[in-house]
PDB file of N, CA and C in Angstrom:
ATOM      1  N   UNK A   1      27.510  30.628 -27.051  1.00  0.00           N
ATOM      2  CA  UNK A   1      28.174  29.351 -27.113  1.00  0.00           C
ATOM      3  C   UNK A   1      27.490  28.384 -26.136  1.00  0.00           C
ATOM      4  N   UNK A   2      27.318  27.341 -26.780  1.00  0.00           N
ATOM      5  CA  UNK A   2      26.492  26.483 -25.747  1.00  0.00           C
ATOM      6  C   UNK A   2      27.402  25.568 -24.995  1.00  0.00           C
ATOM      7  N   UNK A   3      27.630  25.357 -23.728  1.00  0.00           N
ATOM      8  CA  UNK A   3      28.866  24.429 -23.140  1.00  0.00           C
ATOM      9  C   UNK A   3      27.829  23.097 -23.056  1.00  0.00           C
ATOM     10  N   UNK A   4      28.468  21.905 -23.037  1.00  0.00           N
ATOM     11  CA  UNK A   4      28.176  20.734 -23.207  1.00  0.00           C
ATOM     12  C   UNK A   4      29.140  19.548 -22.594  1.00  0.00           C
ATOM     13  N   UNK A   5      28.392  18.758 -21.746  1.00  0.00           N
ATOM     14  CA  UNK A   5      29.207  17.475 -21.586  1.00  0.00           C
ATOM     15  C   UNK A   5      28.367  15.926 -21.894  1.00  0.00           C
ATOM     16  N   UNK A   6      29.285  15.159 -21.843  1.00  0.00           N
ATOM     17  CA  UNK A   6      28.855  13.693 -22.364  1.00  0.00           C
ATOM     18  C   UNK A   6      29.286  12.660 -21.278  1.00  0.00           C
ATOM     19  N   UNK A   7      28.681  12.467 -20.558  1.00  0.00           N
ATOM     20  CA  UNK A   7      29.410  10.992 -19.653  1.00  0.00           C
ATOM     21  C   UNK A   7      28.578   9.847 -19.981  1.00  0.00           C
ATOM     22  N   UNK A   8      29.625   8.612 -19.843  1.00  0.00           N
ATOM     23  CA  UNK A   8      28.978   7.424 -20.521  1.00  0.00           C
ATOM     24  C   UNK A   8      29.299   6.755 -19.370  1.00  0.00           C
ATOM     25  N   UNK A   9      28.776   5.589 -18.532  1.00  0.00           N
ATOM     26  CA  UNK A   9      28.425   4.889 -17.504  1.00  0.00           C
ATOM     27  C   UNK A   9      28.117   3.620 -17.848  1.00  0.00           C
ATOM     28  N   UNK A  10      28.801   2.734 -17.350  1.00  0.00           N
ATOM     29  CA  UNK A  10      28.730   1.199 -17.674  1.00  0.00           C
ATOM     30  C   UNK A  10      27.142   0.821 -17.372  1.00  0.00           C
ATOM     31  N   UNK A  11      26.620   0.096 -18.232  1.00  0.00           N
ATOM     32  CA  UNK A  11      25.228  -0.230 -17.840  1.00  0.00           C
ATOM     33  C   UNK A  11      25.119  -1.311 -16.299  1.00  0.00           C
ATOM     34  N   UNK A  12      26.452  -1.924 -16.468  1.00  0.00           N
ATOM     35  CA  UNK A  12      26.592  -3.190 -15.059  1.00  0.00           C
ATOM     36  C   UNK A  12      26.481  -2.299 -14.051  1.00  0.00           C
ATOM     37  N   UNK A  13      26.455  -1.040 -13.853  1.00  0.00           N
ATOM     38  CA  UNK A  13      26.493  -0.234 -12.762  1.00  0.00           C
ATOM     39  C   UNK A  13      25.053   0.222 -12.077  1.00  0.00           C
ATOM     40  N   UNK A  14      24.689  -0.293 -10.916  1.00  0.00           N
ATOM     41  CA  UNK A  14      23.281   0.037 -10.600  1.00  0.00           C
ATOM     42  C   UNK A  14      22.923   1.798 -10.213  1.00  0.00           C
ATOM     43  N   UNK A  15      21.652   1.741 -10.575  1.00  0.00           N
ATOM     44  CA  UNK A  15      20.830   2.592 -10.649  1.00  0.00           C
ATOM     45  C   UNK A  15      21.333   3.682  -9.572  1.00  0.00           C
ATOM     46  N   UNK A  16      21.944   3.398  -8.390  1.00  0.00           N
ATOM     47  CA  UNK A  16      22.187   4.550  -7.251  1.00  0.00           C
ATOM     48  C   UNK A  16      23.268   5.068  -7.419  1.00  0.00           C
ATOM     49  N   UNK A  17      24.121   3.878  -7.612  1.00  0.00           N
ATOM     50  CA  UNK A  17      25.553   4.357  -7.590  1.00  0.00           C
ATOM     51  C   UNK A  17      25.817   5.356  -9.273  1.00  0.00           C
ATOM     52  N   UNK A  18      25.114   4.519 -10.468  1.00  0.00           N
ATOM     53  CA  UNK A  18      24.909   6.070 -11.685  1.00  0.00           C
ATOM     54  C   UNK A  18      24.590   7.265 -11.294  1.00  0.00           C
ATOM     55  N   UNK A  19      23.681   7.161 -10.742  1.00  0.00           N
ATOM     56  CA  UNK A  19      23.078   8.809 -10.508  1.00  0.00           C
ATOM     57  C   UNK A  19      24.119   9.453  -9.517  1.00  0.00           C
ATOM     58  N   UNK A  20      24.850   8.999  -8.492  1.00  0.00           N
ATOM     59  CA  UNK A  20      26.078   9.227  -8.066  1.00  0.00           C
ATOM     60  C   UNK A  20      27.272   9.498  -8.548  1.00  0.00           C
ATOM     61  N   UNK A  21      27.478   8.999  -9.828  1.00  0.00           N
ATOM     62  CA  UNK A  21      28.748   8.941 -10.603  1.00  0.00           C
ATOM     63  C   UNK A  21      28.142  10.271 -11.763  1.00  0.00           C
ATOM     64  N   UNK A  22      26.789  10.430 -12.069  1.00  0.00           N
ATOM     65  CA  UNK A  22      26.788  11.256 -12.677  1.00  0.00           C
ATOM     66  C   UNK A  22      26.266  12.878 -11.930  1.00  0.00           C
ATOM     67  N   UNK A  23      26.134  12.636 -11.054  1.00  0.00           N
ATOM     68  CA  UNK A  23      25.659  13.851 -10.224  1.00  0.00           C
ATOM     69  C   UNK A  23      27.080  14.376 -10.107  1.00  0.00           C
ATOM     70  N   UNK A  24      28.381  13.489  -9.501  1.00  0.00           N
ATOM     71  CA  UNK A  24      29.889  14.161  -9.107  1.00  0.00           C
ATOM     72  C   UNK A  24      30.365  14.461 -10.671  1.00  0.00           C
ATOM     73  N   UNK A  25      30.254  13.893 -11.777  1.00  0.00           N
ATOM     74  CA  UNK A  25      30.915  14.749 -12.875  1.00  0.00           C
ATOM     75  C   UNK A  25      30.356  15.913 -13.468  1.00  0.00           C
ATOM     76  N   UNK A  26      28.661  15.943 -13.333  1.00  0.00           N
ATOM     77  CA  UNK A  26      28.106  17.114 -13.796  1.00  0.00           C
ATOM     78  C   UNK A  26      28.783  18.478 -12.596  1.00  0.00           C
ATOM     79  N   UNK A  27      28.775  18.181 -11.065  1.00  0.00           N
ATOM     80  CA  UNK A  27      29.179  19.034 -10.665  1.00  0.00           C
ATOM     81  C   UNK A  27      30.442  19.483 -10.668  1.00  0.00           C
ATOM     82  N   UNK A  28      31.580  18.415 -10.934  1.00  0.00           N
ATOM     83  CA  UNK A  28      32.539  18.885 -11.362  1.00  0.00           C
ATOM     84  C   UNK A  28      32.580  19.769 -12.578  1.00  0.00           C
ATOM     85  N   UNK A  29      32.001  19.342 -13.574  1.00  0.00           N
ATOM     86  CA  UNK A  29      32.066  20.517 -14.832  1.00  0.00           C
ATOM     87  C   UNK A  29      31.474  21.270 -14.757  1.00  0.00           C
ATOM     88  N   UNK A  30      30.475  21.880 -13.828  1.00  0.00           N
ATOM     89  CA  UNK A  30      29.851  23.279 -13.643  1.00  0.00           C
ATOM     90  C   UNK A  30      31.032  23.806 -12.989  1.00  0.00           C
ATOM     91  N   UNK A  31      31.715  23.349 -12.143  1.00  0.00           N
ATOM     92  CA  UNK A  31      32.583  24.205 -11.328  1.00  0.00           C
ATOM     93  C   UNK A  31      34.107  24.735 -12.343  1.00  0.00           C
ATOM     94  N   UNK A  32      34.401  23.911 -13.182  1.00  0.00           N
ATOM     95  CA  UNK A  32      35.394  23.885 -14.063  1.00  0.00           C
ATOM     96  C   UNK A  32      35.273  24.747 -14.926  1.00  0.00           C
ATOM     97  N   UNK A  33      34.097  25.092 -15.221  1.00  0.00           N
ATOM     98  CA  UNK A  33      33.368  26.155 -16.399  1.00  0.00           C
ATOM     99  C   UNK A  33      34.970  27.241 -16.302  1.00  0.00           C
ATOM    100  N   UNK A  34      34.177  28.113 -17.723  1.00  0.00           N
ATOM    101  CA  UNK A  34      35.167  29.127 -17.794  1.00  0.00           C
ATOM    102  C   UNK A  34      34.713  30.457 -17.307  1.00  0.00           C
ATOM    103  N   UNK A  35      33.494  30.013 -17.423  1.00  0.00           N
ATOM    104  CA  UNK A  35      32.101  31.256 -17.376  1.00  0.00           C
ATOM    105  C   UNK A  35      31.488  30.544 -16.281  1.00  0.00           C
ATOM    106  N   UNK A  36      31.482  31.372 -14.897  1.00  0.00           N
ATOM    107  CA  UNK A  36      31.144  30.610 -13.402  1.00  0.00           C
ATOM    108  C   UNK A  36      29.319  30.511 -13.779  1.00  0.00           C
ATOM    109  N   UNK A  37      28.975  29.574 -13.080  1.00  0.00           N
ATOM    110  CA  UNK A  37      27.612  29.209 -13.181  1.00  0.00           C
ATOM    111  C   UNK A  37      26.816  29.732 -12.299  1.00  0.00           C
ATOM    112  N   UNK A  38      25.836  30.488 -12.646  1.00  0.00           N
ATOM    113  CA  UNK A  38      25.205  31.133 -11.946  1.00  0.00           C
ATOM    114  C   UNK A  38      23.306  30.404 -11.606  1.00  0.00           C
ATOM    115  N   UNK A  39      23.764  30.143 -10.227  1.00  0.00           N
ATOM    116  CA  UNK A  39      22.721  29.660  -9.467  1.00  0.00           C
ATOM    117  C   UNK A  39      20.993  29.961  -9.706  1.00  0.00           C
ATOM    118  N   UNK A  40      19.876  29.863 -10.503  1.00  0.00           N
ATOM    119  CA  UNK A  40      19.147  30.552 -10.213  1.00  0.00           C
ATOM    120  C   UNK A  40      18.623  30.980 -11.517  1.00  0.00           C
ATOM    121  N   UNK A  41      19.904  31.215 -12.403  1.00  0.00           N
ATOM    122  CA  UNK A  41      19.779  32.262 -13.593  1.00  0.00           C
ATOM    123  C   UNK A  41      20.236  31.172 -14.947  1.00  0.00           C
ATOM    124  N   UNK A  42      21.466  30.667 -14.551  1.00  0.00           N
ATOM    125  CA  UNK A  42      21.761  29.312 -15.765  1.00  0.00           C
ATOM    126  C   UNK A  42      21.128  27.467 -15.557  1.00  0.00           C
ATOM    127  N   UNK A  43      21.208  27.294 -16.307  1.00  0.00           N
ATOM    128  CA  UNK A  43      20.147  25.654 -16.090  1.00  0.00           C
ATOM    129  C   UNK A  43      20.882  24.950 -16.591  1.00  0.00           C
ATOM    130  N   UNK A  44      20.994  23.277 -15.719  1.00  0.00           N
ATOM    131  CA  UNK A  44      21.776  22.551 -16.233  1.00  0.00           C
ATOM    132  C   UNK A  44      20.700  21.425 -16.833  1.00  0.00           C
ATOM    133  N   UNK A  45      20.861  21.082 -17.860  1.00  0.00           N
ATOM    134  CA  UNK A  45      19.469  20.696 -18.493  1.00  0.00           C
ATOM    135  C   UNK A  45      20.230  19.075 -19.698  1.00  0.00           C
ATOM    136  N   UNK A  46      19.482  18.430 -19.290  1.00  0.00           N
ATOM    137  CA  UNK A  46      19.804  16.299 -20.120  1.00  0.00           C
ATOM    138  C   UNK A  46      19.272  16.882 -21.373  1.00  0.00           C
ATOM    139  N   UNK A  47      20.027  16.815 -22.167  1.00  0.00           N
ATOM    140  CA  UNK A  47      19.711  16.881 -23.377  1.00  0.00           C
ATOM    141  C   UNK A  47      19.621  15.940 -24.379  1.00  0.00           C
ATOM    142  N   UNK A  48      20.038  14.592 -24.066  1.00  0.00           N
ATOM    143  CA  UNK A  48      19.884  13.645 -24.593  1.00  0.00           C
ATOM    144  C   UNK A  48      19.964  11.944 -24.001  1.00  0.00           C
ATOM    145  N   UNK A  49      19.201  11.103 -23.609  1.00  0.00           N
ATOM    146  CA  UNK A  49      19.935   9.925 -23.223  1.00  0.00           C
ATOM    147  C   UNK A  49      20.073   8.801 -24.113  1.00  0.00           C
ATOM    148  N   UNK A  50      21.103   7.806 -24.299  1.00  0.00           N
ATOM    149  CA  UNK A  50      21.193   6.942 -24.782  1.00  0.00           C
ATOM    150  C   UNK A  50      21.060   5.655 -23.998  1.00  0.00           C
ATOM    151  N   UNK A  51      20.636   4.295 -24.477  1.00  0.00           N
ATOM    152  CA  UNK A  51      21.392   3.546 -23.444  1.00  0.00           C
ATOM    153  C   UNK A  51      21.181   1.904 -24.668  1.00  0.00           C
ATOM    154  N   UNK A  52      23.027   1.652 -25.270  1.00  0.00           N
ATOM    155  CA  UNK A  52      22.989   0.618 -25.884  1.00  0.00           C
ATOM    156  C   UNK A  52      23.844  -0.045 -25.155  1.00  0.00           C
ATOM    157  N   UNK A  53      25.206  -0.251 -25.106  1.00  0.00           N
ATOM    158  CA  UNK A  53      26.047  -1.563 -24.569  1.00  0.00           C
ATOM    159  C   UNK A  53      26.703  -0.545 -22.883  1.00  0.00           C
ATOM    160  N   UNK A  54      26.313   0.717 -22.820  1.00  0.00           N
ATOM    161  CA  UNK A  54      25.700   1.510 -21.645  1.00  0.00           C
ATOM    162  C   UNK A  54      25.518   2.782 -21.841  1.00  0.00           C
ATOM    163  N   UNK A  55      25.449   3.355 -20.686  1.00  0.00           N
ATOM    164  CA  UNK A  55      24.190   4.765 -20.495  1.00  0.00           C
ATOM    165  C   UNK A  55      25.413   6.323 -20.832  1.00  0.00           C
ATOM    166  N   UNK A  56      24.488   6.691 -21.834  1.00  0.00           N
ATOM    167  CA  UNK A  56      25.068   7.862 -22.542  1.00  0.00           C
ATOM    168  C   UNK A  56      24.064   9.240 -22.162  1.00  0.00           C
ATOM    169  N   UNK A  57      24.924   9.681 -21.111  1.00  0.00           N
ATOM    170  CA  UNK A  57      24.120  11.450 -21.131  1.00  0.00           C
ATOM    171  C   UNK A  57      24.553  12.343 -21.521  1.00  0.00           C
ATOM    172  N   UNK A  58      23.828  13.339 -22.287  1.00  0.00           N
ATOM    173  CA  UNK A  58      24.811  14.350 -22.543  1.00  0.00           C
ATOM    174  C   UNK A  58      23.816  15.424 -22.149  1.00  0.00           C
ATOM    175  N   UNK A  59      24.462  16.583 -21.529  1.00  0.00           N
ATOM    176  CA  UNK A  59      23.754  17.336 -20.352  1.00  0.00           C
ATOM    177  C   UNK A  59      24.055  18.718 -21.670  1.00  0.00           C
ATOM    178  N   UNK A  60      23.788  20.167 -21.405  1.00  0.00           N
ATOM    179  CA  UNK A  60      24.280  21.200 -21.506  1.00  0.00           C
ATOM    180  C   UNK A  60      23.795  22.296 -20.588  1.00  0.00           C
ATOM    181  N   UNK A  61      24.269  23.656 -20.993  1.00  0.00           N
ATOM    182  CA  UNK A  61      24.048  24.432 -20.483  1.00  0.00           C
ATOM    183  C   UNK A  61      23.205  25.733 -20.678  1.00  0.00           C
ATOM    184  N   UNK A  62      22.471  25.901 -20.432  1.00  0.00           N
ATOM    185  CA  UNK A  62      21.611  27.115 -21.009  1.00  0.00           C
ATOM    186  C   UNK A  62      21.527  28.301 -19.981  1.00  0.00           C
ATOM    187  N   UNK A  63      22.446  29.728 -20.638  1.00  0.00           N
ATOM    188  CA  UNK A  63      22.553  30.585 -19.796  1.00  0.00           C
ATOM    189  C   UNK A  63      21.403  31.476 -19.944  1.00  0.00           C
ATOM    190  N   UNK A  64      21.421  32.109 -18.701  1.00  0.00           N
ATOM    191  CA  UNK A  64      20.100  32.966 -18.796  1.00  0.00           C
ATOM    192  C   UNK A  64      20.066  34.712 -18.745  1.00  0.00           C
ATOM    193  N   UNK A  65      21.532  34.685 -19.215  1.00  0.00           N
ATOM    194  CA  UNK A  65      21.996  36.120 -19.905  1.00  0.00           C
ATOM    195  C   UNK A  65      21.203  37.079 -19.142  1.00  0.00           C
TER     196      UNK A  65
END
């Protein structure tokens, strides 16, 4: 099963403070997992970006079983 998230970020929002807003939700949803994330062995990997009326990431997870 592949776990997956999507955060979308106002484009009016500068460049430091995004990578801030998206660094605290990606780490929140690694920690939220159901299946704990393992350091080393699973990868948290951008799997897609968008950016029209604003910035669309969608990250997942690739375990390394």
């Amino acid at each position: 099963m592949i776990e997956e998230k999507t955060i979308n970020i106002s484009k009016k929002i500068p460049l430091t403070e995004r990578i801030s807003l998206v660094s605290k939700e990606v780490s929140q949803w690694v920690d939220g997992l159901n299946k704990p994330f393992i350091v080393g062995k699973d990868i948290v990997c951008l799997a897609n970006y968008k950016r029209n009326g604003s910035h669309l990431y969608h990250y997942v997870i690739e375990r390394g079983e």
